[in-house]
C-alpha atoms as a PDB file:
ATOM      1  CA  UNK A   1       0.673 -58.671 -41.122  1.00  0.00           C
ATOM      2  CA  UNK A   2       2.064 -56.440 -38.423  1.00  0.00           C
ATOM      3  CA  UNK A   3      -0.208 -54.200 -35.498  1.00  0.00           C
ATOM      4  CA  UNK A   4       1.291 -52.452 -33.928  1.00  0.00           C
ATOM      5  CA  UNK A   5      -0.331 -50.638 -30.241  1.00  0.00           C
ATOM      6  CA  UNK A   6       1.107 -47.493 -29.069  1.00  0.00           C
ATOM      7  CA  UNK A   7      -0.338 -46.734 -25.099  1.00  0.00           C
ATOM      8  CA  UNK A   8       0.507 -44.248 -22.830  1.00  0.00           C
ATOM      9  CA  UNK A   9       2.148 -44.789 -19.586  1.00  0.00           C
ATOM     10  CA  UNK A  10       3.275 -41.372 -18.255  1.00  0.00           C
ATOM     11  CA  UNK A  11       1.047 -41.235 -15.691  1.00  0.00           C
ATOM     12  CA  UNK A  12       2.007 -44.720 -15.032  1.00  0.00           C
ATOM     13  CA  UNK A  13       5.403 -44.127 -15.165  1.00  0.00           C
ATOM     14  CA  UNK A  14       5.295 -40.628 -12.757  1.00  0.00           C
ATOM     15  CA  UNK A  15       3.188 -42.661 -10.213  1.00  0.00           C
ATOM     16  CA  UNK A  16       6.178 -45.065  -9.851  1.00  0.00           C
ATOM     17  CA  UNK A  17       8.616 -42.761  -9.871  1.00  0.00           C
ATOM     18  CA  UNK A  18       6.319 -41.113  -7.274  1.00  0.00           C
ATOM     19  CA  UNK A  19       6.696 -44.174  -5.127  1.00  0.00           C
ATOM     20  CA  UNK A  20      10.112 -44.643  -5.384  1.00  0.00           C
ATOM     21  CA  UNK A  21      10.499 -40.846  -4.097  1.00  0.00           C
ATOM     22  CA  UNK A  22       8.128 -41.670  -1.405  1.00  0.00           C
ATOM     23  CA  UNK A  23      10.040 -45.112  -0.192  1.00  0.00           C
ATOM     24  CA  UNK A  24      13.157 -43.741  -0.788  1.00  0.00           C
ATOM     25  CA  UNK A  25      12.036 -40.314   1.931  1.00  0.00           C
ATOM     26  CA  UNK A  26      10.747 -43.378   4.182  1.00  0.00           C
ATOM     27  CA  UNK A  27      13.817 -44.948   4.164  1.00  0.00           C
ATOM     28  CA  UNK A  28      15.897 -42.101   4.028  1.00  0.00           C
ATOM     29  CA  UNK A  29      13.878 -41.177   7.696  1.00  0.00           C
ATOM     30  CA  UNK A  30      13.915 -44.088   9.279  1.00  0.00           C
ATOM     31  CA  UNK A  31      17.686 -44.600   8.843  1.00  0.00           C
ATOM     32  CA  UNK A  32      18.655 -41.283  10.500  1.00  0.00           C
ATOM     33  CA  UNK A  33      16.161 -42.247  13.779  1.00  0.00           C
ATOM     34  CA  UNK A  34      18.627 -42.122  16.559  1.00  0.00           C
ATOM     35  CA  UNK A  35      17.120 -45.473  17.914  1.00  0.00           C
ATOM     36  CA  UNK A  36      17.693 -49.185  16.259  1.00  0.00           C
ATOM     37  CA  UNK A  37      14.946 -49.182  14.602  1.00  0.00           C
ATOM     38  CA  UNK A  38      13.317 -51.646  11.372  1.00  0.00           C
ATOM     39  CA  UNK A  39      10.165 -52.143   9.373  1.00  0.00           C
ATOM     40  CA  UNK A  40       8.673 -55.116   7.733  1.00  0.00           C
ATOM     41  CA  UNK A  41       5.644 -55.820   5.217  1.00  0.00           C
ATOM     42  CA  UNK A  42       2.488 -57.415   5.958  1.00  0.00           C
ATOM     43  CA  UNK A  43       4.341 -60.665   5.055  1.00  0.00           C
ATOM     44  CA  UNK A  44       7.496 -60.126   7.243  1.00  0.00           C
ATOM     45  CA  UNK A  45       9.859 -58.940   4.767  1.00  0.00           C
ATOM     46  CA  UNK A  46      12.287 -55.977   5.984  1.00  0.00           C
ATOM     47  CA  UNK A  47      11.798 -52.936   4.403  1.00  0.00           C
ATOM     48  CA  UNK A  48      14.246 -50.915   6.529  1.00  0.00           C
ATOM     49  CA  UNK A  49      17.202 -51.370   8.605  1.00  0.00           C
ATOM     50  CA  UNK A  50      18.692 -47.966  10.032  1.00  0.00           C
ATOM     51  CA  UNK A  51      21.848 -46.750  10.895  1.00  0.00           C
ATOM     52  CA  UNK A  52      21.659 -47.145  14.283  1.00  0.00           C
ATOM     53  CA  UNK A  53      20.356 -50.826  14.190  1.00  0.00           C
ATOM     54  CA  UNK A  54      23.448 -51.692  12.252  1.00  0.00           C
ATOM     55  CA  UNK A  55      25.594 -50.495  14.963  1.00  0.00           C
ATOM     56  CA  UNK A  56      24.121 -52.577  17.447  1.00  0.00           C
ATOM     57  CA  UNK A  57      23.079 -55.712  15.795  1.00  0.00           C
ATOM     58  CA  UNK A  58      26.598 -55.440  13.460  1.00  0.00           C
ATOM     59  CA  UNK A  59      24.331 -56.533  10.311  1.00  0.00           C
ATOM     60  CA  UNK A  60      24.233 -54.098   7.152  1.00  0.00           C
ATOM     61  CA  UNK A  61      20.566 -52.637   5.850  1.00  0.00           C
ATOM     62  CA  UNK A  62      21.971 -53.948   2.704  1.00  0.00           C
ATOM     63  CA  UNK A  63      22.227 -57.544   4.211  1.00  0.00           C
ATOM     64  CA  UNK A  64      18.571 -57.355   5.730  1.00  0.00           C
ATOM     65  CA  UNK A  65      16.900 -55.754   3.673  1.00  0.00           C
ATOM     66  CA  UNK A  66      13.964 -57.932   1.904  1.00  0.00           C
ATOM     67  CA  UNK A  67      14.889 -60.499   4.079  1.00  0.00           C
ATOM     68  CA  UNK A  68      11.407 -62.423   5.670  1.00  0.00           C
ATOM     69  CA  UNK A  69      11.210 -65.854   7.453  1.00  0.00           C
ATOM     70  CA  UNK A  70      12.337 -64.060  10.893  1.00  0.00           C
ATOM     71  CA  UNK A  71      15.503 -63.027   9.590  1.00  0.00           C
ATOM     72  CA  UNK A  72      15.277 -60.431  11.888  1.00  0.00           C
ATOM     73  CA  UNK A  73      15.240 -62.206  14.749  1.00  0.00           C
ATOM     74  CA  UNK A  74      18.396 -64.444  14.808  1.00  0.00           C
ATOM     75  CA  UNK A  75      20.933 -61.430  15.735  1.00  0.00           C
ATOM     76  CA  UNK A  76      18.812 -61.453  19.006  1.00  0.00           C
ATOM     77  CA  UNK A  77      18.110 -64.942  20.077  1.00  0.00           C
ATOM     78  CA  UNK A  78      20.241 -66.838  17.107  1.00  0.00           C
ATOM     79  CA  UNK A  79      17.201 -68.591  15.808  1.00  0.00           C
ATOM     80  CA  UNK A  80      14.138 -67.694  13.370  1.00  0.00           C
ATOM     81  CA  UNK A  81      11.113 -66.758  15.848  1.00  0.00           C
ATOM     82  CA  UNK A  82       8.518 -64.570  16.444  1.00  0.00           C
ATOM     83  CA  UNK A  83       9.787 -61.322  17.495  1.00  0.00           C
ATOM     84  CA  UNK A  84       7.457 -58.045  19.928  1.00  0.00           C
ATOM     85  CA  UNK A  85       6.667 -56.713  16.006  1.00  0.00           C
ATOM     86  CA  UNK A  86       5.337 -59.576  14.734  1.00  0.00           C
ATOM     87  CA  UNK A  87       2.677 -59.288  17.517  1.00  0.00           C
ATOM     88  CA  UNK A  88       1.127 -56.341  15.765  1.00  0.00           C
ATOM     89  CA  UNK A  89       0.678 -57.992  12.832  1.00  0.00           C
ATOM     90  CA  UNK A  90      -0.199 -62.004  14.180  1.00  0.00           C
ATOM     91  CA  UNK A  91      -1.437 -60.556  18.339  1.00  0.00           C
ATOM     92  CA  UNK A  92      -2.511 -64.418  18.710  1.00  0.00           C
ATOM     93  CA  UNK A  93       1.240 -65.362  18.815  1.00  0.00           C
ATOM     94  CA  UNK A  94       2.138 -66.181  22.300  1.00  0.00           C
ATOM     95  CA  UNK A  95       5.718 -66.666  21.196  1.00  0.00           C
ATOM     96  CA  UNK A  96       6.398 -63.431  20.381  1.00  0.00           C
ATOM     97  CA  UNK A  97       6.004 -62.327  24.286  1.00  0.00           C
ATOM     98  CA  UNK A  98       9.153 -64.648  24.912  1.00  0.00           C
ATOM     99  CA  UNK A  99      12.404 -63.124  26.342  1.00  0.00           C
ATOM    100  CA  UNK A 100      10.305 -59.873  27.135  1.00  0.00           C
ATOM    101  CA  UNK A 101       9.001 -58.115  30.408  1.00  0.00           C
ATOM    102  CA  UNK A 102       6.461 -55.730  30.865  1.00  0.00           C
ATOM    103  CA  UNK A 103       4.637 -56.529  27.886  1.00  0.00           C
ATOM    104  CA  UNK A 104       1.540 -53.865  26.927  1.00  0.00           C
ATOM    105  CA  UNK A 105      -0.814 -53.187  24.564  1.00  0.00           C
ATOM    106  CA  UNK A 106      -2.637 -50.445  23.310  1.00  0.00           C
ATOM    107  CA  UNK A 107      -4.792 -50.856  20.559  1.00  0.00           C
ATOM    108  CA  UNK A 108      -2.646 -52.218  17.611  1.00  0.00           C
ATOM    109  CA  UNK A 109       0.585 -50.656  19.357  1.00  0.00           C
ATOM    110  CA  UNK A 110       2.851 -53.151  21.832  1.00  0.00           C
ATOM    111  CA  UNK A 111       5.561 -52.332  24.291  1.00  0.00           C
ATOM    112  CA  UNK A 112       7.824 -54.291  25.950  1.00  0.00           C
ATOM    113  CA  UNK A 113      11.139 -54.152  27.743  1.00  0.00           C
ATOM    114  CA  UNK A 114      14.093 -56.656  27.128  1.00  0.00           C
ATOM    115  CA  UNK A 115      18.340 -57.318  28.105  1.00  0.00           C
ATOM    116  CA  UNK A 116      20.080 -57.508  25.214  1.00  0.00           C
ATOM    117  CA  UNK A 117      24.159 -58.399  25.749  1.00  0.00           C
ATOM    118  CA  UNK A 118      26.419 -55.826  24.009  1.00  0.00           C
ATOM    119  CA  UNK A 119      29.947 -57.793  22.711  1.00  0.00           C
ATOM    120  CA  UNK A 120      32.233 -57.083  25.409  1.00  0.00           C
ATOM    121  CA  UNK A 121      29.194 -58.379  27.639  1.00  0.00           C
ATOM    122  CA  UNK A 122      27.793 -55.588  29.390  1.00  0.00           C
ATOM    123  CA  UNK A 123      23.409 -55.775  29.426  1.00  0.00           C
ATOM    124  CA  UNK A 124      21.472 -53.192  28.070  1.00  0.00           C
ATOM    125  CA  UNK A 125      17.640 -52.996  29.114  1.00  0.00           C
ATOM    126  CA  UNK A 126      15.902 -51.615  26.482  1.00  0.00           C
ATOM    127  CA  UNK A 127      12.359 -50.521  25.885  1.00  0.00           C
ATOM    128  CA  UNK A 128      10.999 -51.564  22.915  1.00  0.00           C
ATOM    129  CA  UNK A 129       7.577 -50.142  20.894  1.00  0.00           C
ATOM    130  CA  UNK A 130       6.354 -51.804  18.187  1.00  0.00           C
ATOM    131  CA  UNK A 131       3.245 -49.780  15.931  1.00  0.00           C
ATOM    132  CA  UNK A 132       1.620 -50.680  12.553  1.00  0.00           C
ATOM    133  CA  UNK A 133       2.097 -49.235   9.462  1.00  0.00           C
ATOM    134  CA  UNK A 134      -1.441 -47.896   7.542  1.00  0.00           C
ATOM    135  CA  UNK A 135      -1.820 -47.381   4.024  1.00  0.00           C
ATOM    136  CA  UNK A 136      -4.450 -44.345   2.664  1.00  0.00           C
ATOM    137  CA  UNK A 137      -7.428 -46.194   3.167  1.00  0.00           C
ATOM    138  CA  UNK A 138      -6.429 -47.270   6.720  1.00  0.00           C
ATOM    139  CA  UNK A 139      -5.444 -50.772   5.995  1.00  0.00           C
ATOM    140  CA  UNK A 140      -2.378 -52.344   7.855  1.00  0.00           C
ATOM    141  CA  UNK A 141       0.428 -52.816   5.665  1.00  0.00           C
ATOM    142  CA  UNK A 142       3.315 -53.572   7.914  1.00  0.00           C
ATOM    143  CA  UNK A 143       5.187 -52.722  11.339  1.00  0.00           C
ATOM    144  CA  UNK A 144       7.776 -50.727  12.449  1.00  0.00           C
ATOM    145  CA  UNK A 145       9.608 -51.142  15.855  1.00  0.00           C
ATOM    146  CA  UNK A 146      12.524 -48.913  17.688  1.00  0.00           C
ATOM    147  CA  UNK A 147      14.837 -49.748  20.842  1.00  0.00           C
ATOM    148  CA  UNK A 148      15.527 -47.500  23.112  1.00  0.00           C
ATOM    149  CA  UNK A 149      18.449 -47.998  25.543  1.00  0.00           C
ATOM    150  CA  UNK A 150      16.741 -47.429  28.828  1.00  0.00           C
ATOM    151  CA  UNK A 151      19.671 -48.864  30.780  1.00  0.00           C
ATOM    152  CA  UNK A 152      20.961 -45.274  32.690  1.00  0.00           C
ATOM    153  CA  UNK A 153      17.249 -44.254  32.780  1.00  0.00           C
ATOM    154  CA  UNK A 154      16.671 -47.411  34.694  1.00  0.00           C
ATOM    155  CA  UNK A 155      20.342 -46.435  36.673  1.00  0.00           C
ATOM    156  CA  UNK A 156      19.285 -42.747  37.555  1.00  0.00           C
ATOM    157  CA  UNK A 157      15.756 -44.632  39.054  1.00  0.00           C
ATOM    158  CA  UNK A 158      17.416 -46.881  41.031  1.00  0.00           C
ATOM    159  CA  UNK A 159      19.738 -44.871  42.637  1.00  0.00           C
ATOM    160  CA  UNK A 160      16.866 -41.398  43.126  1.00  0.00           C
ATOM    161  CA  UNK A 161      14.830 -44.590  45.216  1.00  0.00           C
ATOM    162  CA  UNK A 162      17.748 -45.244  47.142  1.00  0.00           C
ATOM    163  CA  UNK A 163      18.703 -41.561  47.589  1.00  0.00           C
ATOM    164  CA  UNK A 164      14.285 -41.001  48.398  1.00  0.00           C
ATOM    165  CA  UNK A 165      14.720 -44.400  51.006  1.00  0.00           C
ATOM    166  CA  UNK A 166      17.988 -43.101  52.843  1.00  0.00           C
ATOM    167  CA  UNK A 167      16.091 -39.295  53.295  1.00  0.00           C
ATOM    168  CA  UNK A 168      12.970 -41.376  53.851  1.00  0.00           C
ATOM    169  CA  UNK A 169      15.040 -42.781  56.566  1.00  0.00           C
ATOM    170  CA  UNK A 170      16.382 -39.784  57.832  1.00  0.00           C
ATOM    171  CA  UNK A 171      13.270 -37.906  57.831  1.00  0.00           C
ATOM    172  CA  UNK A 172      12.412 -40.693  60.224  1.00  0.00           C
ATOM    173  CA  UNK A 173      14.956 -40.462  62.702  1.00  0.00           C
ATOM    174  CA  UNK A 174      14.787 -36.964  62.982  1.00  0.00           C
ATOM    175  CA  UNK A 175      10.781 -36.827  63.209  1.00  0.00           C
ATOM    176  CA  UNK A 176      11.730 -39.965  66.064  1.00  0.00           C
ATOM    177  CA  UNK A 177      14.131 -37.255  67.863  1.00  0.00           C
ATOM    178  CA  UNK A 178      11.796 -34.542  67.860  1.00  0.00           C
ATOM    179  CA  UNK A 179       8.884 -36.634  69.320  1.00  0.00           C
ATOM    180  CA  UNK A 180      11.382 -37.721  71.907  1.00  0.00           C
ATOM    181  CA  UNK A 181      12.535 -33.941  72.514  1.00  0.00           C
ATOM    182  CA  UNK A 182       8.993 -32.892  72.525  1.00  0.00           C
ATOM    183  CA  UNK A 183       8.266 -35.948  74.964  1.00  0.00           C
ATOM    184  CA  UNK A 184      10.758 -35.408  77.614  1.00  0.00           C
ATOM    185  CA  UNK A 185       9.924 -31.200  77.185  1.00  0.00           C
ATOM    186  CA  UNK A 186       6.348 -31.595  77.859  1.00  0.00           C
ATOM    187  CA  UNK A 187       7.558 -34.205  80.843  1.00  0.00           C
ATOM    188  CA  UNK A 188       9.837 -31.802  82.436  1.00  0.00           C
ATOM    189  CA  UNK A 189       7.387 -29.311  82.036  1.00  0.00           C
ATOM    190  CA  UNK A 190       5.369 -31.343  83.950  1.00  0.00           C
ATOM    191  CA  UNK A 191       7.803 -31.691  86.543  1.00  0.00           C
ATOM    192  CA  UNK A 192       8.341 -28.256  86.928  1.00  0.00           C
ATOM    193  CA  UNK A 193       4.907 -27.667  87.409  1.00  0.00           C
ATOM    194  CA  UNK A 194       4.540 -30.452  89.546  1.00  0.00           C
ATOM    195  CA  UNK A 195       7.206 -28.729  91.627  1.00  0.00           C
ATOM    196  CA  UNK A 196       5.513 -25.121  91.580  1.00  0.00           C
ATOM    197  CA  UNK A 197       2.020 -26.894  92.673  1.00  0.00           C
ATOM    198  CA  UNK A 198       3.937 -28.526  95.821  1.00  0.00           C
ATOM    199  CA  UNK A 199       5.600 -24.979  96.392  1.00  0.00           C
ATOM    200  CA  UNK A 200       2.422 -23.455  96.373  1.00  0.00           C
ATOM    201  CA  UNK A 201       0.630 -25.882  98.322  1.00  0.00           C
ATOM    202  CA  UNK A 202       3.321 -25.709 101.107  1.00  0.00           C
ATOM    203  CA  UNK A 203       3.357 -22.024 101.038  1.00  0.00           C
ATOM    204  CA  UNK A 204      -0.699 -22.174 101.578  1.00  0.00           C
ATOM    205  CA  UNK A 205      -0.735 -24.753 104.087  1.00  0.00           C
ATOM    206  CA  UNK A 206       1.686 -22.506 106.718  1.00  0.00           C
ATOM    207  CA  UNK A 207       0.060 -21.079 109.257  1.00  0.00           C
ATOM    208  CA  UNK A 208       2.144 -18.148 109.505  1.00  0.00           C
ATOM    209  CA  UNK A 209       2.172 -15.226 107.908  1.00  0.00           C
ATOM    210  CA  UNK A 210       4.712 -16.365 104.811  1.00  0.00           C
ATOM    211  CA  UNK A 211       6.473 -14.029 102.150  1.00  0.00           C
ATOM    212  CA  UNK A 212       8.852 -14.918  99.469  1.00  0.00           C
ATOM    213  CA  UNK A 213      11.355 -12.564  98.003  1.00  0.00           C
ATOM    214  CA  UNK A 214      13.728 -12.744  95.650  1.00  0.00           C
ATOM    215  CA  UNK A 215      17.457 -11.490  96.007  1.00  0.00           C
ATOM    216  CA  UNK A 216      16.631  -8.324  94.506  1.00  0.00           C
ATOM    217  CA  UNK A 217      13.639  -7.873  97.390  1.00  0.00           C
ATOM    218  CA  UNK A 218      11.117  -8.620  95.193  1.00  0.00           C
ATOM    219  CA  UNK A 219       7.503 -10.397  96.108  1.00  0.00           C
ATOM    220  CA  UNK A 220       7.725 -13.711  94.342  1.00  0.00           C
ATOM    221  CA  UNK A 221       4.847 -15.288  96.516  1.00  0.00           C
ATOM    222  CA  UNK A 222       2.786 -14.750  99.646  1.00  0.00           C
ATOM    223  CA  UNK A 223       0.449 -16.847 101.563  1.00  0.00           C
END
């Protein structure tokens, strides 16, 4: 004989297409982030490659995407390796902190800085931040990192703290000046009124009748 089984899978069916929607929004988000930026899964398979990564690395999202194995990695450094993302998912590998500087973490969050060479050979610095990815129940599913090009933030620092040491230095010589201005003030000062003590004294110690005028006829001084 024949049985046949007829089940319902709408709601099945509108929670995928649900999903999709919600991946596609994801992806759709993450591709317009002005900064190179990717996600993986828990196992280390891409799950998006935006626009702006594509410029820089010259690799497609369509060529990456649901690639694992450290796929992501060999643009960089031209070998499969752990990478700063794969330290929020695996924090006990060491290998990941290779070819960074500066490396921090926070919690579950890591950031790092790094020189990558652009093709006609110029550096960038960039500083990178790698976070997890949570699910509803607050599980970690996967990672997402971004790259920001730092390089002309780390140009305008350099040259404010050599614009801060040469008024530093200025500053300097001129507070140097004025202590030698003040110095040799308060030391004529004391000259003069080294001078006006002497006056006086030799004034006092006449014993005639002494007066002193000035041109105009006016007392200045008598003993």
């Amino acid at each position: 004989g024949i049985e046949g089984v007829i089940r319902d899978i709408t709601e099945r069916k509108r929670t995928e297409e649900e999903l999709r929607t919600s991946r596609q929004l994801f992806s759709d988000i993450i591709s317009f982030l002005p900064d190179p930026t990717f996600v993986i899964d828990r196992k280390g398979n891409v799950l998006a490659w935006n626009r702006a990564l594509e410029q820089l690395s010259g690799i497609s999202s369509a060529d990456m995407i649901g690639r694992g194995n450290h796929e992501y990695s060999i643009w960089q450094y031209g070998t499969r390796r752990p990478i700063l993302i794969d330290l929020v998912l695996h924090p006990d590998q060491d290998y990941g902190r290779t070819g960074y500087t500066d490396v921090i973490r926070d919690g579950h969050t890591v950031t790092a800085q790094t020189r990558l060479m652009q093709p006609g050979g110029r550096p960038i610095l960039f500083l990178l931040i790698a976070s997890p990815l949570y699910d509803e129940k607050g599980t970690i599913v996967g990672a997402i990192e971004s790259m920001r090009d730092i390089s002309r933030l780390k140009e305008t620092e350099a040259e404010l703290a050599r614009i801060n040491q040469n008024l530093e230095k200025i500053v300097n010589d001129r507070t140097r000046a004025l202590e030698e201005e003040v110095r040799q003030r308060m030391q004529a000062e004391r000259e003069v009124q080294a001078a006006l003590e002497y006056n006086r004294s030799v004034i006092e110690a006449s014993p005639d009748l002494m007066v002193v005028l000035d041109t105009k006829g006016t007392i200045l001084d008598v003993n």
